[in-house]
Protein backbone atom coordinates (compact mmCIF):
# COMPACT_ATOMS: atom_id res chain seq x y z
CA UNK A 1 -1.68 18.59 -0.69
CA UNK A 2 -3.23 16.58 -3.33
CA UNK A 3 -4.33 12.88 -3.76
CA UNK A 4 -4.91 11.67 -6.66
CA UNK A 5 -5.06 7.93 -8.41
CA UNK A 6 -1.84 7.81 -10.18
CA UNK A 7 -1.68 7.07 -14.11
CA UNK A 8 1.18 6.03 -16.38
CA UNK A 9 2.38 9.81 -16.68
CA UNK A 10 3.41 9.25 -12.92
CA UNK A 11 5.56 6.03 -13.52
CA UNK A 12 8.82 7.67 -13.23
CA UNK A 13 7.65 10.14 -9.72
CA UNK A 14 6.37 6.08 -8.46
CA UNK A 15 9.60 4.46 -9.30
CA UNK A 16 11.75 7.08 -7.39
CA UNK A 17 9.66 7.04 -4.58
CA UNK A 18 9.21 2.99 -4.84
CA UNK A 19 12.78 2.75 -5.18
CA UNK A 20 13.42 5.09 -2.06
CA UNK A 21 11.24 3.14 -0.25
CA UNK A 22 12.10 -0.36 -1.04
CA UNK A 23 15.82 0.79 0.18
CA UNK A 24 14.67 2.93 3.38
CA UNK A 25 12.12 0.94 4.98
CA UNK A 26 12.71 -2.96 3.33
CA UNK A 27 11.44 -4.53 6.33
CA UNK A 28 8.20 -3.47 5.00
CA UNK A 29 8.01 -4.95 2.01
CA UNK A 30 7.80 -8.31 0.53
CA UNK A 31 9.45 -6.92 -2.80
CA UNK A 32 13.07 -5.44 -2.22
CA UNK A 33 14.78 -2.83 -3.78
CA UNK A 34 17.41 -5.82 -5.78
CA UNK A 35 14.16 -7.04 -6.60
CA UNK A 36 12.80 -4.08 -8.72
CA UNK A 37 16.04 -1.72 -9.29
CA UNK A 38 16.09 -2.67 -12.61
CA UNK A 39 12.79 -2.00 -13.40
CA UNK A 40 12.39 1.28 -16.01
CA UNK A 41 9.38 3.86 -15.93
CA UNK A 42 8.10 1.94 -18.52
CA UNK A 43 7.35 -1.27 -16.16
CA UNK A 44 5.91 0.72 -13.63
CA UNK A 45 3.60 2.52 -16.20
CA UNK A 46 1.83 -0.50 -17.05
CA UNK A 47 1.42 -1.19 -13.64
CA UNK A 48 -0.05 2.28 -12.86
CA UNK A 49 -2.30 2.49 -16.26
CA UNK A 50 -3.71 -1.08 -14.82
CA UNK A 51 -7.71 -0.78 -14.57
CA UNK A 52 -8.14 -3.26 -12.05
CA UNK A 53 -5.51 -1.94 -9.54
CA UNK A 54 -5.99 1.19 -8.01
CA UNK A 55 -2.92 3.32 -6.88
CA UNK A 56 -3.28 6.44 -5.40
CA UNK A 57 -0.23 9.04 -4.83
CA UNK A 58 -0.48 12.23 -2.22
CA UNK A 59 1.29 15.42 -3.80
CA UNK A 60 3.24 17.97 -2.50
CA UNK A 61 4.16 21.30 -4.59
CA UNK A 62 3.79 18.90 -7.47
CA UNK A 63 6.25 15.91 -6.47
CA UNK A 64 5.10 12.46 -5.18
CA UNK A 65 5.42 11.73 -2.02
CA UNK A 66 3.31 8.85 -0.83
CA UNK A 67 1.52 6.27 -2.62
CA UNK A 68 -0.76 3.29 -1.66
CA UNK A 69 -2.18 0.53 -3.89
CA UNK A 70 -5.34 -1.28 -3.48
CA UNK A 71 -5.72 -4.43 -5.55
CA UNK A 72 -9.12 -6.03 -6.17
CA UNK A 73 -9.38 -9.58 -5.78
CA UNK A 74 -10.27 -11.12 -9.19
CA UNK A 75 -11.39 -14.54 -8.68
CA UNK A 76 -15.37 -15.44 -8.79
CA UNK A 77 -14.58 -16.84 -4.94
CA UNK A 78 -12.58 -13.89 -3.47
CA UNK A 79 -14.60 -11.18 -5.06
CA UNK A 80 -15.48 -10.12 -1.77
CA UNK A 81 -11.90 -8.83 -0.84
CA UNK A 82 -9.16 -6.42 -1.67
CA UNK A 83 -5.56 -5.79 -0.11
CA UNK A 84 -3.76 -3.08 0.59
CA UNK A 85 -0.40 -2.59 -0.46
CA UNK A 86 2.76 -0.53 -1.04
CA UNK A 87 1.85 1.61 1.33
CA UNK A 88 5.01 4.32 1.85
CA UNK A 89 4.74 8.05 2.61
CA UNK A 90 8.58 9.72 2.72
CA UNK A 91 10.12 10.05 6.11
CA UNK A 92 10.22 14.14 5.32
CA UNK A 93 6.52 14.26 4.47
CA UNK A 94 5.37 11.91 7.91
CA UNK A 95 3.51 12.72 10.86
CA UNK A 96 1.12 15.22 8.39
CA UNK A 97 -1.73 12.80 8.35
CA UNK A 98 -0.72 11.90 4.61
CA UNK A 99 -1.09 8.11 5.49
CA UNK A 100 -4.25 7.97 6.72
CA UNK A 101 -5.40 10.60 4.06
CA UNK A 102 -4.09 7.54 1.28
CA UNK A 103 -5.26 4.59 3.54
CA UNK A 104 -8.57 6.46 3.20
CA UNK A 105 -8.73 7.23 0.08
CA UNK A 106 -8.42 3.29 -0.76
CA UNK A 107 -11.12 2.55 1.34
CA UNK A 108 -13.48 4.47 0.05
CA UNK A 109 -12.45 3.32 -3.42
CA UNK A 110 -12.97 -0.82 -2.05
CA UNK A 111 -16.60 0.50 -0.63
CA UNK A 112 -17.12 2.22 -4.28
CA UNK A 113 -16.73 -1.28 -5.28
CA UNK A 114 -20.30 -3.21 -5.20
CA UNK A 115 -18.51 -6.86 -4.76
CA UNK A 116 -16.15 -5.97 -2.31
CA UNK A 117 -17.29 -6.53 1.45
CA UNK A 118 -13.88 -6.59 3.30
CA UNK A 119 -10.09 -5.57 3.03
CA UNK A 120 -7.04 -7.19 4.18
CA UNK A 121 -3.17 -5.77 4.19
CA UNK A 122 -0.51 -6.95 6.23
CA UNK A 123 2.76 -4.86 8.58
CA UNK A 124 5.78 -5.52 9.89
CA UNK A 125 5.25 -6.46 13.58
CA UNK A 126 7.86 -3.81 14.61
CA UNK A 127 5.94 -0.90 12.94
CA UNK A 128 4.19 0.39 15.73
CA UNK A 129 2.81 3.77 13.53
CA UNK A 130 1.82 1.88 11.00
CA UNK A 131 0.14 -0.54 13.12
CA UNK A 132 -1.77 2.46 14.98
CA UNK A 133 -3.40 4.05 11.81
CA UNK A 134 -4.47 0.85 10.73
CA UNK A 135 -6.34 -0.17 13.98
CA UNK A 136 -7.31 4.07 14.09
CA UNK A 137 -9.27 2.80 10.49
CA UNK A 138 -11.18 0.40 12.43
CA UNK A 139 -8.64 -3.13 10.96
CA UNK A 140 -8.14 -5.49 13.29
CA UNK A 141 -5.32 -7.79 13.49
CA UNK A 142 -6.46 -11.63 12.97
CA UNK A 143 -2.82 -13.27 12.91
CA UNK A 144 0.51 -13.52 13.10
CA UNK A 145 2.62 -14.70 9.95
CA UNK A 146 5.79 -15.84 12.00
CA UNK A 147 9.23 -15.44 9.97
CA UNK A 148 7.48 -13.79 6.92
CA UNK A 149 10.25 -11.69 5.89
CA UNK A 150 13.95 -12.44 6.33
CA UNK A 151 16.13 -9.14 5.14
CA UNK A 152 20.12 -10.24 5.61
CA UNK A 153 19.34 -13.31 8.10
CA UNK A 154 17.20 -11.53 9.95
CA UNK A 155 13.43 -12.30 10.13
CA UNK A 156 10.43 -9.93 10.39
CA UNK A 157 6.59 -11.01 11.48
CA UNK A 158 3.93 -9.75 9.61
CA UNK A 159 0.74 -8.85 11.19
CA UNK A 160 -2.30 -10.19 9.56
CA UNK A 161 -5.22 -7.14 9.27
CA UNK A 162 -8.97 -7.08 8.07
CA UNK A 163 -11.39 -4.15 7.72
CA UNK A 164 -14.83 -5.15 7.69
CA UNK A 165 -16.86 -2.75 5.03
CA UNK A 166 -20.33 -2.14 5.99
CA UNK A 167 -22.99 -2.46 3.32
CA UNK A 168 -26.36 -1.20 2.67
């Protein structure tokens, strides 16, 4: 297994497994797959050949299957925080430890970071293994965003997390 940051060469691995993922799990993500299922390798490769977002893929025999992104905050006031998102490892490739292998593999890219002090992401209410390898990080949950998702008149809570960094 390999983890890598991902790079424009991997725009059209991302977008399959983005694509898969956006239509297998949509409750846990604000983008959907109608959203984005028109977007081409080439929209994802700017994305991925962005310097100040950080996306990191896990590899197996060659073929991506997970990804996370971690996105600096760019504004002089919140240059103290980064979020975590896109986080999606395929059902086939779960329970192997790949998600917390990616989760930590962004954190230690935020505490490479000199500015950043703390991170924030937010999950589905209802996604109990998800929830568990965040708190297993050391995030705690700090709210509840009521109704933050509605997929086909149904609505989904999001869970509000921060991990502290410590800092020399």
């Amino acid at each position: 297994m390999e983890i890598r940051r991902l790079n424009g060469g991997d725009a059209e691995g991302y977008r399959f497994l983005r694509h898969e993922a956006l239509l297998k799990n949509p409750e846990a993500f604000s983008s959907s797959y109608e959203d984005e299922m028109n977007y081409e390798a080439s929209d994802y490769r700017q994305r991925l050949d962005s310097k100040s977002t950080y996306t990191f893929g896990a590899f197996n025999d060659n073929q991506l299957v997970g990804v996370v992104t971690l996105v600096p905050e760019e504004k002089v006031k919140l240059k103290h925080r980064a979020s975590i998102f896109a986080m999606y490892v395929t059902s086939s490739q779960r329970g192997r430890g790949l998600g917390r292998e990616l989760v930590k593999t962004a954190i230690q890219q935020a505490a490479e970071l000199s500015s950043v002090e703390q991170i924030h992401l937010t999950v589905t209410s209802s996604n109990d293994p998800a929830k568990k390898l965040y708190t297993s990080l050391g995030f705690e949950q700090y709210g509840v965003e009521k109704n933050a998702l509605r997929i086909d008149g149904t609505y989904y809570d999001e869970e509000l997390m921060v991990l502290f960094l410590q800092k020399a």
